[in-house]
N, C-alpha and C. Protein backbone atom coordinates (compact mmCIF):
# COMPACT_ATOMS: atom_id res chain seq x y z
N UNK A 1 -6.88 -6.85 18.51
CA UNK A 1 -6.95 -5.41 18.35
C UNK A 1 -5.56 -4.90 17.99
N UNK A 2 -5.65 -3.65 16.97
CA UNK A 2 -4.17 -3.63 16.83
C UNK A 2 -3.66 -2.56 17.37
N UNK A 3 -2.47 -2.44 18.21
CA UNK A 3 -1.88 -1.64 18.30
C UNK A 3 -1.82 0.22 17.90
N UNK A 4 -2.86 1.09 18.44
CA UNK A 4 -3.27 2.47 17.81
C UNK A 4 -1.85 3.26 17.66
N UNK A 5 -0.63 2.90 18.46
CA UNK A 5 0.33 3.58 17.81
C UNK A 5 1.09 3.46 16.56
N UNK A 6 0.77 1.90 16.42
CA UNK A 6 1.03 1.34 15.20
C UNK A 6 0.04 2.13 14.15
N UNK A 7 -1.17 2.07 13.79
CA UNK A 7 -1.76 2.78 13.24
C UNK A 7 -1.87 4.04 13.37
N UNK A 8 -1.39 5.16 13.65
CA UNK A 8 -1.17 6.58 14.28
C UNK A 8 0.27 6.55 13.26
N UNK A 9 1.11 5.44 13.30
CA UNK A 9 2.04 5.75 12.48
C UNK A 9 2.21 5.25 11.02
N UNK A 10 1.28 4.81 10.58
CA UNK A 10 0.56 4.50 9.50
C UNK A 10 -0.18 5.63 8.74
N UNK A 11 -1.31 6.28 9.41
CA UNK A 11 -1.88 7.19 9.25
C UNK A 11 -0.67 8.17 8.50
N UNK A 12 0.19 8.62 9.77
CA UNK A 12 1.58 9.60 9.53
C UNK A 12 2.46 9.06 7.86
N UNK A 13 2.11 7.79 8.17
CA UNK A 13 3.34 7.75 6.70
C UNK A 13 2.60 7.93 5.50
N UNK A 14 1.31 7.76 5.91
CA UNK A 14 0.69 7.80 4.02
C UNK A 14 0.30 9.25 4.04
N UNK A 15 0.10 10.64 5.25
CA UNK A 15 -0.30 12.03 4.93
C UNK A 15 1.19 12.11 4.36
N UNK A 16 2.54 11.39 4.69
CA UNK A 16 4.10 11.54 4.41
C UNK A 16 4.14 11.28 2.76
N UNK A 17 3.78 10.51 2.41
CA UNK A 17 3.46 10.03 1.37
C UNK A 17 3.03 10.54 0.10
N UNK A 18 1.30 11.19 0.61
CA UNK A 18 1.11 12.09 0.08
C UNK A 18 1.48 13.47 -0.24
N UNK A 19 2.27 13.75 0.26
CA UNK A 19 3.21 15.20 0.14
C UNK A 19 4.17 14.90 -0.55
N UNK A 20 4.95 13.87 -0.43
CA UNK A 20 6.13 13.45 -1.24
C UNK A 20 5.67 13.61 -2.93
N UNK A 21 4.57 12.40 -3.24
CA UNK A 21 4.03 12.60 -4.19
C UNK A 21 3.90 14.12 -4.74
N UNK A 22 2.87 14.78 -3.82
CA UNK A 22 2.60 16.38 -4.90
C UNK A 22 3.73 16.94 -4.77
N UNK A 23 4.99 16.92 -3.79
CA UNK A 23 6.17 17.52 -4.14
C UNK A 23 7.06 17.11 -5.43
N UNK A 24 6.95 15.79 -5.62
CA UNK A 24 7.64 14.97 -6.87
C UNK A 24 7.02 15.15 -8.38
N UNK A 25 5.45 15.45 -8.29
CA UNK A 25 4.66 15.61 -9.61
C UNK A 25 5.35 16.94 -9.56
N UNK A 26 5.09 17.97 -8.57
CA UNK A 26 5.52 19.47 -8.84
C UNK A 26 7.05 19.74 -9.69
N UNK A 27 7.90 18.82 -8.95
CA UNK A 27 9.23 19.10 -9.10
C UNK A 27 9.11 18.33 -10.80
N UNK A 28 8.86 17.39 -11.09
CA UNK A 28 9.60 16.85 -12.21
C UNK A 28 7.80 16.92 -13.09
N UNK A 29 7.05 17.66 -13.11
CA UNK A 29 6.02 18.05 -14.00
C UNK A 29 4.95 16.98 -14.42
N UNK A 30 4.73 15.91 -13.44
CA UNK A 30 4.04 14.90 -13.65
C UNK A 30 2.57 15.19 -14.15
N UNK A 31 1.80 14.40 -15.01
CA UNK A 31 0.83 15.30 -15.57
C UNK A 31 -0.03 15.30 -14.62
N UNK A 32 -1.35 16.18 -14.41
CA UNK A 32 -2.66 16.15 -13.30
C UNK A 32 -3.03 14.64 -13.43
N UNK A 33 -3.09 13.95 -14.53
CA UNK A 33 -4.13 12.53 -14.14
C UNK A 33 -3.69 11.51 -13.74
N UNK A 34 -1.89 11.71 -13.69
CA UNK A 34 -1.18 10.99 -13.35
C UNK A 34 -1.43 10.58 -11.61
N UNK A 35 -1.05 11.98 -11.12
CA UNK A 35 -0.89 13.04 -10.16
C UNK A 35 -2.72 12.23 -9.19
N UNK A 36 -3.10 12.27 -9.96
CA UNK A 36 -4.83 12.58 -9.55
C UNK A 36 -4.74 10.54 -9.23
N UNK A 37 -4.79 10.01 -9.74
CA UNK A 37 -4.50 8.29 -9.68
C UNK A 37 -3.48 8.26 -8.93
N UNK A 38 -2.25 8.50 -8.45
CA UNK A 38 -1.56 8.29 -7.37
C UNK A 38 -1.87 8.44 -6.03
N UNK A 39 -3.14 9.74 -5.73
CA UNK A 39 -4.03 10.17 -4.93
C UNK A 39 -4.92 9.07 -4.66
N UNK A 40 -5.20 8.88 -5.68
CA UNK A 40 -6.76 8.34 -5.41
C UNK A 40 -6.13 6.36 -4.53
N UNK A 41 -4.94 6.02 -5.54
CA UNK A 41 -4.28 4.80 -4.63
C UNK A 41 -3.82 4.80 -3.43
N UNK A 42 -3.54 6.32 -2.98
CA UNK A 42 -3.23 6.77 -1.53
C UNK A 42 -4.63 6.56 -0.65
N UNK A 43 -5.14 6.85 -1.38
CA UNK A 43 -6.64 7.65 -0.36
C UNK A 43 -6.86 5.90 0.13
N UNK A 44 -6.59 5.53 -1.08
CA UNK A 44 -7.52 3.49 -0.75
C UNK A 44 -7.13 3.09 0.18
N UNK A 45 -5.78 3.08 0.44
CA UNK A 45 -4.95 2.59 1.10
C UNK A 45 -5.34 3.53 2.45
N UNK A 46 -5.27 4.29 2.72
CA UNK A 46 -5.68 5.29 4.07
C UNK A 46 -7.20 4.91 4.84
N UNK A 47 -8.26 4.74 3.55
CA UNK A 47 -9.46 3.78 4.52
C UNK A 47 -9.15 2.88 4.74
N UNK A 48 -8.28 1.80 4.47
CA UNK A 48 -8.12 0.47 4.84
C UNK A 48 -7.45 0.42 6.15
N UNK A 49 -6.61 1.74 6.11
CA UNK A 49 -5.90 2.08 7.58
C UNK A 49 -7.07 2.42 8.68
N UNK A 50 -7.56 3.12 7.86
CA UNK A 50 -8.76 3.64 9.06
C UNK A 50 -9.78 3.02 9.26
N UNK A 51 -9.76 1.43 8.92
CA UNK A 51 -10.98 0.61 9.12
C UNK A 51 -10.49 -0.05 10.13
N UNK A 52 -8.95 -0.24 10.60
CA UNK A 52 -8.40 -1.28 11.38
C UNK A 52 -8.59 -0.93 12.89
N UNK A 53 -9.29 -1.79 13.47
CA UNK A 53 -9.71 -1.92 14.63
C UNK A 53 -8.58 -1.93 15.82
């Protein structure tokens, strides 16, 4: 079983993550589909977090 603070801080770094991102497309004008696929590789990565037992 793994460790839930370990995952609690997992969780925390990829919502971290995701903000960085829409702050970085915002700041330097990254296009939406760019923007939209960096999301969507976040999101993957976040169920895989949230499948871990």
């Amino acid at each position: 079983m793994a460790d839930k603070n370990s995952i609690r801080d997992a969780e925390n770094s990829v919502r971290d993550l995701k903000n960085w991102i829409f702050v970085l497309a915002k700041e330097h004008g990254l296009p939406q589909d760019a923007l939209d696929e960096l999301h969507k590789r976040v999101d993957e990565v976040a169920v895989k977090i949230g499948k871990i037992k």
